[in-house]
C-alpha atoms as a PDB file:
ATOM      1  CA  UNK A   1     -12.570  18.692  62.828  1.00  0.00           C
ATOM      2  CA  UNK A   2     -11.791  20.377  66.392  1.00  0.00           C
ATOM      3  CA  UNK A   3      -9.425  23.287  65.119  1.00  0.00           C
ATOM      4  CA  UNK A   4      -8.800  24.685  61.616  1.00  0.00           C
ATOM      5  CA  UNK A   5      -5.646  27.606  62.529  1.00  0.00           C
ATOM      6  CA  UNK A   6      -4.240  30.050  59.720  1.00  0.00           C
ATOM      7  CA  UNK A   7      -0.268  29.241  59.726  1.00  0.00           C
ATOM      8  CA  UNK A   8       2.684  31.422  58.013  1.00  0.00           C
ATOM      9  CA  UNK A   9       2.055  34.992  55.923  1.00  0.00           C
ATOM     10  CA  UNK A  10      -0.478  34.851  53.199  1.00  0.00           C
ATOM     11  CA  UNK A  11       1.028  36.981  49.873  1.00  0.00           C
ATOM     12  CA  UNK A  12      -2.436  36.962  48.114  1.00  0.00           C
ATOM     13  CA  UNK A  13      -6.042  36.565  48.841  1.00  0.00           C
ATOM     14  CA  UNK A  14      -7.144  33.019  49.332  1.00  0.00           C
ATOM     15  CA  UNK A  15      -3.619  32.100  49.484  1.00  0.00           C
ATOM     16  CA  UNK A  16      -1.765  30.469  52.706  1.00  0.00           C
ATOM     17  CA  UNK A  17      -1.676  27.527  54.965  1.00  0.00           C
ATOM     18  CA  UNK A  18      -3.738  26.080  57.349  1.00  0.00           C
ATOM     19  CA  UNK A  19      -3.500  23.700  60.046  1.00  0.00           C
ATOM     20  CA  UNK A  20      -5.973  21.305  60.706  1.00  0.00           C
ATOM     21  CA  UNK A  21      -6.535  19.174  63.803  1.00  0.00           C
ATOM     22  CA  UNK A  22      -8.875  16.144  63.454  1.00  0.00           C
ATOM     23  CA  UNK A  23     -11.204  14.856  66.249  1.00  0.00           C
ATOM     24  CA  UNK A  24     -10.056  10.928  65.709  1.00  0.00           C
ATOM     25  CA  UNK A  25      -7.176   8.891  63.213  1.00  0.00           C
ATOM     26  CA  UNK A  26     -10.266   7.951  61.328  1.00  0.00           C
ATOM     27  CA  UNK A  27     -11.611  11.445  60.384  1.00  0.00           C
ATOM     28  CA  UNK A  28      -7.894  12.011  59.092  1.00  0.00           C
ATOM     29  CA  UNK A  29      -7.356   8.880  57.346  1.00  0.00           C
ATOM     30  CA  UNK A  30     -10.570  10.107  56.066  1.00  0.00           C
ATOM     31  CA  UNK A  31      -8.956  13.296  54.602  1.00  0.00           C
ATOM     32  CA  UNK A  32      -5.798  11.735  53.458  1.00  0.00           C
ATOM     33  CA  UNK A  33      -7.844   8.588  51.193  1.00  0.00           C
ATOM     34  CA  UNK A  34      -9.735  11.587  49.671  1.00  0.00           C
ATOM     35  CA  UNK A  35      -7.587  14.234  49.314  1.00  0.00           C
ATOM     36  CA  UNK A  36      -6.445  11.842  45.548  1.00  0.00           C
ATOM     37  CA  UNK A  37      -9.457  14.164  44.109  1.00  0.00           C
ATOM     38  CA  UNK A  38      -7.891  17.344  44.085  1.00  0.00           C
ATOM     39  CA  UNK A  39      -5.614  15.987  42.071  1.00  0.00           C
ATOM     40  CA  UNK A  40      -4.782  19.081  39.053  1.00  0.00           C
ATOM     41  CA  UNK A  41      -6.111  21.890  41.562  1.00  0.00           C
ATOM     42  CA  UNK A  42      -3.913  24.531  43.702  1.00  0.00           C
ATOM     43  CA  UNK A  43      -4.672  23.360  46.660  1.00  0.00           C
ATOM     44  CA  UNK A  44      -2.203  20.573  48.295  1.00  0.00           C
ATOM     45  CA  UNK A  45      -3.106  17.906  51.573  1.00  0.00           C
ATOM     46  CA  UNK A  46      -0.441  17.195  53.410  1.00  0.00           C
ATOM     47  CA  UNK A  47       0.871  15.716  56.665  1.00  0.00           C
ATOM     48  CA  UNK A  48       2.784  17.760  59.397  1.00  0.00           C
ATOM     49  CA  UNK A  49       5.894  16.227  59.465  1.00  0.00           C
ATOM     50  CA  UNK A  50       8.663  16.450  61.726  1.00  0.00           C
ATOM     51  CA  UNK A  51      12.017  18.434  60.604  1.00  0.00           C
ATOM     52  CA  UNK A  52      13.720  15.187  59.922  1.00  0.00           C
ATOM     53  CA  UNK A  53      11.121  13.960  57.932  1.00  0.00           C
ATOM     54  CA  UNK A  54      10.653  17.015  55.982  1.00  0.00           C
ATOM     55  CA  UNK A  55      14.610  16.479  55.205  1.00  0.00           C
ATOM     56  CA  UNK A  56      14.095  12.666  54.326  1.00  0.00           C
ATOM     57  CA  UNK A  57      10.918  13.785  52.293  1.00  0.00           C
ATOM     58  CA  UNK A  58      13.225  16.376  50.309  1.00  0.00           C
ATOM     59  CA  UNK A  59      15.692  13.754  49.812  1.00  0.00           C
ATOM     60  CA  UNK A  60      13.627  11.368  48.059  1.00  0.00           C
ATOM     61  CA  UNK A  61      12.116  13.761  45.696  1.00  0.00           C
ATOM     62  CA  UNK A  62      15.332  14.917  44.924  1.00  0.00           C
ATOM     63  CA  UNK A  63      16.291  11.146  44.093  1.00  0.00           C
ATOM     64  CA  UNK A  64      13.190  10.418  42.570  1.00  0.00           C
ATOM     65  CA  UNK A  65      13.591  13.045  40.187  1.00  0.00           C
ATOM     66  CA  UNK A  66      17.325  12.205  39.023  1.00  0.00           C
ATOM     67  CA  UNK A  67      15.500   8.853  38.087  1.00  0.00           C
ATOM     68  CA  UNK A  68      12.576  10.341  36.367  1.00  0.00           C
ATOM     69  CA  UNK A  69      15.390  12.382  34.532  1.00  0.00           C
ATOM     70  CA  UNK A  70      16.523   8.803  33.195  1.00  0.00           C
ATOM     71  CA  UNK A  71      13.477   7.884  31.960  1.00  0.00           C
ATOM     72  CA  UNK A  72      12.327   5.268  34.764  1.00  0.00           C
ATOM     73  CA  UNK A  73       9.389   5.011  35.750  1.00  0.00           C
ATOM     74  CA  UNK A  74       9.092   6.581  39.529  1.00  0.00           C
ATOM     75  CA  UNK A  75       6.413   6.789  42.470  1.00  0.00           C
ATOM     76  CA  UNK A  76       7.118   8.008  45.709  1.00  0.00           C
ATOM     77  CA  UNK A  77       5.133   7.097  48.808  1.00  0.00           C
ATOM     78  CA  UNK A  78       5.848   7.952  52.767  1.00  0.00           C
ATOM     79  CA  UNK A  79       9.670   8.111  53.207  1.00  0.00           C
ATOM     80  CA  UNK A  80      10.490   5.623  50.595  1.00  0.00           C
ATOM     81  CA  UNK A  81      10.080   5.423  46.432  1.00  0.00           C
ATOM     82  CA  UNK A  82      10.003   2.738  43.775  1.00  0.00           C
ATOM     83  CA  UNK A  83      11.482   2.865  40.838  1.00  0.00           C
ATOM     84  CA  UNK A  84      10.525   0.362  37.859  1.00  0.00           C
ATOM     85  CA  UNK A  85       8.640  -1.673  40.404  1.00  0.00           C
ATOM     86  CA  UNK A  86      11.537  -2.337  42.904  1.00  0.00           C
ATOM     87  CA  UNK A  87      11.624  -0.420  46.204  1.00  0.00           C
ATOM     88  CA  UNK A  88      14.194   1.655  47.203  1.00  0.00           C
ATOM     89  CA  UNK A  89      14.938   2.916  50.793  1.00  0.00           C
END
């Protein structure tokens, strides 16, 4: 890692945000592969995304959970979704 930075207020102790910056792509692909294992904990891994894909992002989960509402069967990946299999865009 070359800089770990506190980001945004922190309400309680060992709460808040943190930026990380990685040394290479493959330290952070690294990260990103592992970060499956926290899986059920607090803490969350994700990628800094630009304000338009933060939008897009929000967009899709919104969809993706109208279809989970009718009982299909939903995953959601990087700016896109599937749903029962078939990709959607």
């Amino acid at each position: 890692m070359r800089e770990v930075k506190k980001i945004g207020k922190e309400e309680k102790k060992g709460e808040g945000m943190v930026l990380v910056k990685f040394e290479s792509v493959e330290e952070e692909r690294k990260v990103m592969e592992a970060k499956k294992k926290l899986k059920g904990r607090r803490e969350r891994i994700e990628d800094d995304l630009t304000a338009e894909e933060r939008k897009t992002k929000w967009r899709i989960e919104r969809e993706a959970e109208v279809e989970r509402m009718k009982g299909k069967n939903v995953q959601v990946g990087y700016m896109k979704m599937w749903v029962d299999g078939r990709m959607q865009t």
